[in-house]
Protein backbone atom coordinates (compact mmCIF):
# COMPACT_ATOMS: atom_id res chain seq x y z
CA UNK A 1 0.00 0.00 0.00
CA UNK A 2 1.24 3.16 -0.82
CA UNK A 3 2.15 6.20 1.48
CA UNK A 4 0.64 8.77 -1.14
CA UNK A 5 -2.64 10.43 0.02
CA UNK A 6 -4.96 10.96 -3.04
CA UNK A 7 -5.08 14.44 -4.14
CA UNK A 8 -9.11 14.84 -3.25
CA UNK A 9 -8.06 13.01 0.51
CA UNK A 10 -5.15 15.87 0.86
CA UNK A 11 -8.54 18.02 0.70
CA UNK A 12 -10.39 16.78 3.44
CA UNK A 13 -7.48 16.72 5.47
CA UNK A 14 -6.47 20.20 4.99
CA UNK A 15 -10.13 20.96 5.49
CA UNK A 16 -10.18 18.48 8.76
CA UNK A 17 -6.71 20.35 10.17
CA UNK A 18 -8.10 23.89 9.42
CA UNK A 19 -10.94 23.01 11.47
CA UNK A 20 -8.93 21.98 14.30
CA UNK A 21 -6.61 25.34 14.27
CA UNK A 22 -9.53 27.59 13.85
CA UNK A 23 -10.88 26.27 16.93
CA UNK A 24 -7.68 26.38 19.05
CA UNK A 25 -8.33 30.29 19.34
CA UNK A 26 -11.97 29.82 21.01
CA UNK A 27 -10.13 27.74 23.35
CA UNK A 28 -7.55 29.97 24.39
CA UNK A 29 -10.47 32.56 24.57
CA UNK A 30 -12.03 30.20 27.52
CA UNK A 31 -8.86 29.88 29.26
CA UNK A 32 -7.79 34.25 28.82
CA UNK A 33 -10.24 36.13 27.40
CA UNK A 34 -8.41 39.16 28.62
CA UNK A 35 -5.63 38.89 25.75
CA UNK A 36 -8.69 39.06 22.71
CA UNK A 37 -10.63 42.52 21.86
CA UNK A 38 -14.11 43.16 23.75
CA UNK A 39 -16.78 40.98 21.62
CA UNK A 40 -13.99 38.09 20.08
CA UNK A 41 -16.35 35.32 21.20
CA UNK A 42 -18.86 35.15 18.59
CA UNK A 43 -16.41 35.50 15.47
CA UNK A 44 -13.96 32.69 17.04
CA UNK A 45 -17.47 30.58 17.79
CA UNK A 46 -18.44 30.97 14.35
CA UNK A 47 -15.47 30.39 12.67
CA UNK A 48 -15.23 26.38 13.32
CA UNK A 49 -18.57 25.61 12.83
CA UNK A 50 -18.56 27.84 9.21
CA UNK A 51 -15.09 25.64 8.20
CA UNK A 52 -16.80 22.32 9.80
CA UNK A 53 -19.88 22.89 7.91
CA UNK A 54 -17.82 23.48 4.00
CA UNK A 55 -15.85 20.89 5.24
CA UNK A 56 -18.48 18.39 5.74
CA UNK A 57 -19.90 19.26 2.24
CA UNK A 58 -16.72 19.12 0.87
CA UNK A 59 -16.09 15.33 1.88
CA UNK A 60 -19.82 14.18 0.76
CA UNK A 61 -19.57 15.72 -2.34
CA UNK A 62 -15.90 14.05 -3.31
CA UNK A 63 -16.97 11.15 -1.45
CA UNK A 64 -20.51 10.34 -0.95
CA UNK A 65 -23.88 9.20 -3.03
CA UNK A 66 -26.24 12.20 -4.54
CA UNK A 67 -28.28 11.54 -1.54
CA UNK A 68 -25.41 11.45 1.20
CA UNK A 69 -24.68 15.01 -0.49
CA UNK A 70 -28.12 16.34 -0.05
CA UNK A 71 -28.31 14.82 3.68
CA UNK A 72 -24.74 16.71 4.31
CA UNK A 73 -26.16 19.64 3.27
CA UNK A 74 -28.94 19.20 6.52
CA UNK A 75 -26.01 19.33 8.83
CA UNK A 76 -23.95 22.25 6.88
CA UNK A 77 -27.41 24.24 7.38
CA UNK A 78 -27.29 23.88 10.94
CA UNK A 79 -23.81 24.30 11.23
CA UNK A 80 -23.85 27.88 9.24
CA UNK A 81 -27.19 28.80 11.53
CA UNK A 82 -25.35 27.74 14.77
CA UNK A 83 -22.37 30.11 13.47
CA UNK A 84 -24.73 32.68 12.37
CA UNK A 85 -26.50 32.80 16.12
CA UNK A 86 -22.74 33.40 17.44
CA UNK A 87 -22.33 36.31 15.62
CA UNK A 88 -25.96 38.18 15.28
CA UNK A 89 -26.41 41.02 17.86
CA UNK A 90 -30.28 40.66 17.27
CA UNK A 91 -31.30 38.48 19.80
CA UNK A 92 -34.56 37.71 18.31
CA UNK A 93 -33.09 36.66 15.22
CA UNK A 94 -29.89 35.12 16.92
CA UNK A 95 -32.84 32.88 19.02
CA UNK A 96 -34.18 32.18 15.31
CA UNK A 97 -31.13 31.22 13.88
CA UNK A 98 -30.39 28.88 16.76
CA UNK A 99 -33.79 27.27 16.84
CA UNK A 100 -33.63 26.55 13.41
CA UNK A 101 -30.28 25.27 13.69
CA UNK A 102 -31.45 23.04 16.60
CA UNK A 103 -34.28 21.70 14.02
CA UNK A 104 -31.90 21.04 11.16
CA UNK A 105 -29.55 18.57 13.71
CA UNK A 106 -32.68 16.90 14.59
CA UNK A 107 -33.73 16.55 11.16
CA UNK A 108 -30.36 15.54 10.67
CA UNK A 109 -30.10 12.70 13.35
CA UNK A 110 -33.75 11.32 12.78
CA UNK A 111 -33.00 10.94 9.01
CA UNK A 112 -30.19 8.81 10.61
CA UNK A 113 -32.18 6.66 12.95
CA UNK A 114 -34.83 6.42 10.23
CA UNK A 115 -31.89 4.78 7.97
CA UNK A 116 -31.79 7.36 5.39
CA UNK A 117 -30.16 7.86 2.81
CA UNK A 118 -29.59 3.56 2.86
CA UNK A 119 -26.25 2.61 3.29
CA UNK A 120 -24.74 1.71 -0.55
CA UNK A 121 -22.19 -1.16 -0.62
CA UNK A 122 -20.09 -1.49 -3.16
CA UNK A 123 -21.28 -4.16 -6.05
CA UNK A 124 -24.55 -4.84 -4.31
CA UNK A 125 -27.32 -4.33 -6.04
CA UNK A 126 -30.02 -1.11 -5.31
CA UNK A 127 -32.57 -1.48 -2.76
CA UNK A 128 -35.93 -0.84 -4.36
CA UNK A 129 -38.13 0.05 -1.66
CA UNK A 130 -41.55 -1.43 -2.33
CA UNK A 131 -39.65 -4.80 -2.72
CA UNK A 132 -40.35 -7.17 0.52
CA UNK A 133 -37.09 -8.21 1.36
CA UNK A 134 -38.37 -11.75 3.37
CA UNK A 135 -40.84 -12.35 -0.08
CA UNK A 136 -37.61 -12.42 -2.15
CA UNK A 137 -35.37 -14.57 0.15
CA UNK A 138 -38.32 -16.94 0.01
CA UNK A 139 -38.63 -17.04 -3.62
C-alpha cells in the first residue's frame, strides 16, 4: 500500500486540520479572554462551525452518493445557523437562527435513525423500496 494520500483526501485533510486550528483560538479565549478585543467570542465561535460545515460538504460531495450530499447539506445548514447565532447582535433573530439550527440537527439525526439515505455497498445491487425483502429470500 502506498504512502501517497490521493489528491481529493489531501482536501479533506487540509479541510479536517483547518478546522482543528480555527478552533484552538476559542479555546484559548475560555482559558484568557483578557488577551482578545471586547466581543472576540462570537467571530472565534463561528469560525469552526462555518469551516466544519464546507468541510463536511466538501467530503460528501468528493466522497458520498447524490443523496449522502443532499443529507450533508442538513447538517452544513445547521452548522452555518449555529455560526450565524454566534455572531448576530439581534437576539430575536440570533434565538431564530439557533432554533432553526437546533431543528436542522434533529432533522439531521432522525433521518439517521430512520436509515436514510440507505447505506450503498459497493457491487450490491439497489434497494428498491416497495420490494419485501423476506418475499424475495423466500422465492
Amino acid at each position: 500500500m502506498s504512502g501517497v494520500v490521493p489528491a481529493p483526501h489531501r482536501f479533506h485533510l487540509w479541510l479536517g486540520a483547518a478546522t482543528l486550528v480555527v478552533t484552538a483560538p476559542l479555546l484559548v479565549w475560555d482559558w484568557a479572554p483578557a488577551v482578545f478585543p471586547q466581543g472576540a467570542h462570537g467571530p472565534l465561535a463561528a469560525a469552526p462551525l462555518t469551516v466544519i460545515g464546507v468541510a463536511l460538504l466538501a467530503y460528501q460531495r468528493l466522497r458520498g452518493s447524490r443523496s449522502d450530499f443532499l443529507k450533508a447539506w442538513i447538517s452544513a445548514v445547521a452548522f452555518f445557523l449555529w455560526a450565524l447565532n454566534q455572531v448576530v447582535p439581534d437576539e430575536h433573530w440570533a434565538t431564530i437562527c439557533n432554533d432553526l439550527a437546533v431543528a436542522a440537527f434533529i432533522l439531521d439525526v432522525a433521518l439517521v435513525i430512520l436509515g436514510w439515505p440507505a447505506p450503498v455497498t459497493p457491487g450490491a445491487a439497489p434497494v428498491v423500496a416497495s420490494q419485501d425483502p423476506a418475499k424475495s429470500a423466500r422465492d
